[in-house]
N, C-alpha and C. Protein backbone atom coordinates (compact mmCIF):
# COMPACT_ATOMS: atom_id res chain seq x y z
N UNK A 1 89.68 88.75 66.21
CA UNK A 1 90.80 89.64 65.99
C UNK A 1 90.31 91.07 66.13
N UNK A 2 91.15 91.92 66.49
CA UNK A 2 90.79 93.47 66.73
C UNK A 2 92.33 94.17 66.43
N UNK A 3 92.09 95.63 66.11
CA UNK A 3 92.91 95.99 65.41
C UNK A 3 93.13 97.58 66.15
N UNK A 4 94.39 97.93 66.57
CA UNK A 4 94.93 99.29 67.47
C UNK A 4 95.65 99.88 66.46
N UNK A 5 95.84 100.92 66.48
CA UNK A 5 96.37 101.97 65.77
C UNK A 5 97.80 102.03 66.86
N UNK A 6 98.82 102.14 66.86
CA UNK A 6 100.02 102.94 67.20
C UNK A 6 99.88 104.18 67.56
N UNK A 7 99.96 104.89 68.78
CA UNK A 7 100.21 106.50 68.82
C UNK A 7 101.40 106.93 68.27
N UNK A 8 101.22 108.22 68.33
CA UNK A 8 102.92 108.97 67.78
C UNK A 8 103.92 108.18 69.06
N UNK A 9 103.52 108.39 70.64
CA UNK A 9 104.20 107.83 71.73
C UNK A 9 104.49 106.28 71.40
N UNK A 10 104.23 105.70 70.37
CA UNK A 10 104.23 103.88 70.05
C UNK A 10 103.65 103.07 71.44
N UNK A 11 102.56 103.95 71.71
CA UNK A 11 101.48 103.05 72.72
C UNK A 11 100.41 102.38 72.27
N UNK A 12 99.80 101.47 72.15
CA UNK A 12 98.34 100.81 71.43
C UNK A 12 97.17 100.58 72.52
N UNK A 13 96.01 100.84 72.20
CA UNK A 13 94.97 100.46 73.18
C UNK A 13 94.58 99.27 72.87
N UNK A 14 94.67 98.53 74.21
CA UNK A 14 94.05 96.99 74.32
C UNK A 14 92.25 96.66 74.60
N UNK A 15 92.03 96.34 73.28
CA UNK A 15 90.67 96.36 73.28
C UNK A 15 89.62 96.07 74.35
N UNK A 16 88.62 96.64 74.85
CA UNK A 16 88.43 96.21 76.15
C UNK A 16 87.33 95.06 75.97
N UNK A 17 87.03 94.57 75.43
CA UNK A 17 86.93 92.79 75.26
C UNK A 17 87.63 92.07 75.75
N UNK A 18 88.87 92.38 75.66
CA UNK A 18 90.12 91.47 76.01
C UNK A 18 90.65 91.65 77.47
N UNK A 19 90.56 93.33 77.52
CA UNK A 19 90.99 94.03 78.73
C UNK A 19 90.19 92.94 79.83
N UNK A 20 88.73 92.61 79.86
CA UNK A 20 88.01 92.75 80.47
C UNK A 20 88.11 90.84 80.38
N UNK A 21 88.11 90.25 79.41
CA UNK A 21 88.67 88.89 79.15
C UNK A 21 89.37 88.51 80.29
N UNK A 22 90.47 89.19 80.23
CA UNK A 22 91.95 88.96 80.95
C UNK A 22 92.14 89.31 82.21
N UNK A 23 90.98 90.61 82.43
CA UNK A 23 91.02 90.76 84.11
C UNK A 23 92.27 92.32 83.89
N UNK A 24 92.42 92.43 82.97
CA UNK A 24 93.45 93.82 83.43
C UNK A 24 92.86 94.80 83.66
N UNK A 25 93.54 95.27 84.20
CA UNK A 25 93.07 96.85 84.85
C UNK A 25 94.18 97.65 84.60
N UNK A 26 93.93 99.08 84.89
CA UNK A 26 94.67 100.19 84.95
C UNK A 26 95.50 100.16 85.77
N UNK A 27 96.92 100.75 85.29
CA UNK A 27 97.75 100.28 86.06
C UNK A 27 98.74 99.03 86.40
N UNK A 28 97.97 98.20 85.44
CA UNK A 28 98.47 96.51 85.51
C UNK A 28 99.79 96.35 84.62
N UNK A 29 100.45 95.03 85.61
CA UNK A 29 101.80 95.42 84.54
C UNK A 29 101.93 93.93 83.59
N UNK A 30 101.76 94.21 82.01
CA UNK A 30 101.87 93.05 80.96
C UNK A 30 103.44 93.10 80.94
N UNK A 31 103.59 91.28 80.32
CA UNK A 31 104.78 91.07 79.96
C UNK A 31 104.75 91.05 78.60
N UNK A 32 105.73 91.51 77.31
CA UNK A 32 105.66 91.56 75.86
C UNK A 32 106.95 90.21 75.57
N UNK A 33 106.17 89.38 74.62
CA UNK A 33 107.37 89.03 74.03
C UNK A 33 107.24 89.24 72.27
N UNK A 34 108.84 88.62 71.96
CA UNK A 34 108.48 88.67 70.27
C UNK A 34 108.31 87.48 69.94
N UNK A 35 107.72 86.35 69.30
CA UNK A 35 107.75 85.13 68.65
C UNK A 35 107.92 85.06 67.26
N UNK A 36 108.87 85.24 67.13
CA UNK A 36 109.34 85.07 64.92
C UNK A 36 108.40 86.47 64.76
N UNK A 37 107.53 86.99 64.24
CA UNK A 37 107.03 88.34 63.47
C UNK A 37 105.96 88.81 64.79
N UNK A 38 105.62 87.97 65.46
CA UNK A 38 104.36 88.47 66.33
C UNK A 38 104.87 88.68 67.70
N UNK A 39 104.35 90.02 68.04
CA UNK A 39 104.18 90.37 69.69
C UNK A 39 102.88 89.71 70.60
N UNK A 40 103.43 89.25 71.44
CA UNK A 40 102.34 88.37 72.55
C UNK A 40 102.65 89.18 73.87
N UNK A 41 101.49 89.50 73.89
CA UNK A 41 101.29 90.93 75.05
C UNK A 41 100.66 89.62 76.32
N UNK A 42 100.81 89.33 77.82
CA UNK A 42 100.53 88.67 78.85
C UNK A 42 100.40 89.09 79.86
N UNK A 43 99.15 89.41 80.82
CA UNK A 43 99.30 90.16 81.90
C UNK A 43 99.80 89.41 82.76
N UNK A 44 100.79 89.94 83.79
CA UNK A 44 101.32 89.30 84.97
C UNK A 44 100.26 88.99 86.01
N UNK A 45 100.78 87.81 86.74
CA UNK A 45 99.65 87.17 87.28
C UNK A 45 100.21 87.78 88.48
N UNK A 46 98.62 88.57 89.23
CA UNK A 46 99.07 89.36 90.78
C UNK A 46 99.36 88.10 91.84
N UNK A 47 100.33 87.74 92.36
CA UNK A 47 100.54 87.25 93.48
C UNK A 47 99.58 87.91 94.63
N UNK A 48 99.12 86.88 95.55
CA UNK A 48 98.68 87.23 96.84
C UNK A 48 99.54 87.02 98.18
N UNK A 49 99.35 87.58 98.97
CA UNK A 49 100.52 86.96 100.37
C UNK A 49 99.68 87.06 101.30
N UNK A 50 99.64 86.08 102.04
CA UNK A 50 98.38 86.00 103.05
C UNK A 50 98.87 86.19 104.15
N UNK A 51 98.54 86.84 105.33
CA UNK A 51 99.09 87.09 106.46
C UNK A 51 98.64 86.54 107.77
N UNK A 52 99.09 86.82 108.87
CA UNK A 52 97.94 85.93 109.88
C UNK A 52 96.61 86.33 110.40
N UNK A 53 96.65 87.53 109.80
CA UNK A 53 94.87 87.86 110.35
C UNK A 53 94.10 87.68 108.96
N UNK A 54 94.89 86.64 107.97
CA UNK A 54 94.05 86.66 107.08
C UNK A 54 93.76 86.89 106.03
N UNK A 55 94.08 88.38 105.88
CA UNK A 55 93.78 90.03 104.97
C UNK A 55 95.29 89.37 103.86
N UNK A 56 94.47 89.43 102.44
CA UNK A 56 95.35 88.99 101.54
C UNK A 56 95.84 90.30 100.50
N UNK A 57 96.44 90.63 100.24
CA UNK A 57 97.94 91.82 99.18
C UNK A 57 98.50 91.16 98.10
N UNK A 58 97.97 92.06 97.54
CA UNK A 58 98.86 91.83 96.03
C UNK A 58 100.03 92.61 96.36
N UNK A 59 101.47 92.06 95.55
CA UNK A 59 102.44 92.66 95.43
C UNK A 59 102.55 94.55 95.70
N UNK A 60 101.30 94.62 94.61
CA UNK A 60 101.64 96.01 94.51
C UNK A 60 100.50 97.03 95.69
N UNK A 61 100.12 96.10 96.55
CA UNK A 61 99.16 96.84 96.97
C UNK A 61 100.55 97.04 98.62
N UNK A 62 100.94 95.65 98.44
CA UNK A 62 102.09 95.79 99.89
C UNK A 62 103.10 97.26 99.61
N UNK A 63 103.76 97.28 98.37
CA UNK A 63 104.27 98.58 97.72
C UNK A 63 103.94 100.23 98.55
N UNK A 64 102.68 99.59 98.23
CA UNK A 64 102.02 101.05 98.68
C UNK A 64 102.10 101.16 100.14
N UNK A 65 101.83 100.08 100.99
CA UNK A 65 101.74 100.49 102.29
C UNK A 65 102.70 100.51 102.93
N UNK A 66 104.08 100.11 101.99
CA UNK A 66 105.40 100.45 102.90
C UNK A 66 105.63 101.80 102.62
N UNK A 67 105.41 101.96 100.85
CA UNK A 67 105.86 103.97 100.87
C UNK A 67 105.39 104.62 101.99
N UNK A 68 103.92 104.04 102.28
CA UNK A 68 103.12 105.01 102.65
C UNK A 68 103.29 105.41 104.47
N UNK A 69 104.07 103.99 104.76
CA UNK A 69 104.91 103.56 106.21
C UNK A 69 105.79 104.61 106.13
N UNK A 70 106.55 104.44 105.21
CA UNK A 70 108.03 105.20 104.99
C UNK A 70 107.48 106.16 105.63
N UNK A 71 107.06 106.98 104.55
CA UNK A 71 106.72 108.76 104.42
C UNK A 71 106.30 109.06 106.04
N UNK A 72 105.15 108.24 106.35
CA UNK A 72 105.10 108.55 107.98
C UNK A 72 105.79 108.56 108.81
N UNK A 73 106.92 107.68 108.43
CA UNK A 73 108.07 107.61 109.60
C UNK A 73 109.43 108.97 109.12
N UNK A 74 109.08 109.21 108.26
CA UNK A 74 110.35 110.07 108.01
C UNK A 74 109.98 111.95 107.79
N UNK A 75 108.47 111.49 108.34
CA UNK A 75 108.06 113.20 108.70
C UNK A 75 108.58 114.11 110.11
């Protein structure tokens, strides 16, 4: 067990034992639920999408390379 303090913002730091347990990183997006009195914090599991040359994307990495499509096409 490990124990976070609440900020004034009602943010908590996830101990990095666990961080590092679980594979999260910065940036990563957890799901919260409530169960009767307790919060169960779960990191979302990154999907991969494999393409035909191979080269595998997480959800959020495809994200980026369409903004990043966009913006080039709309300069």
């Amino acid at each position: 067990m490990a124990r976070s303090k609440i900020t004034r913002n009602y943010q908590i730091t996830i101990p990095a034992e666990f961080r590092e347990t679980l594979g999260i990183k910065e940036g990563d997006t957890v799901d919260i639920l409530l169960e009767g009195d307790r919060l169960v914090i779960m990191p979302l599991k990154r999907e991969r999408i494999t393409f035909k040359a191979g080269r595998k994307f997480t959800i959020e990495e495809l994200e980026k390379e369409v903004e990043k499509a966009f913006e080039e096409a709309t300069r």
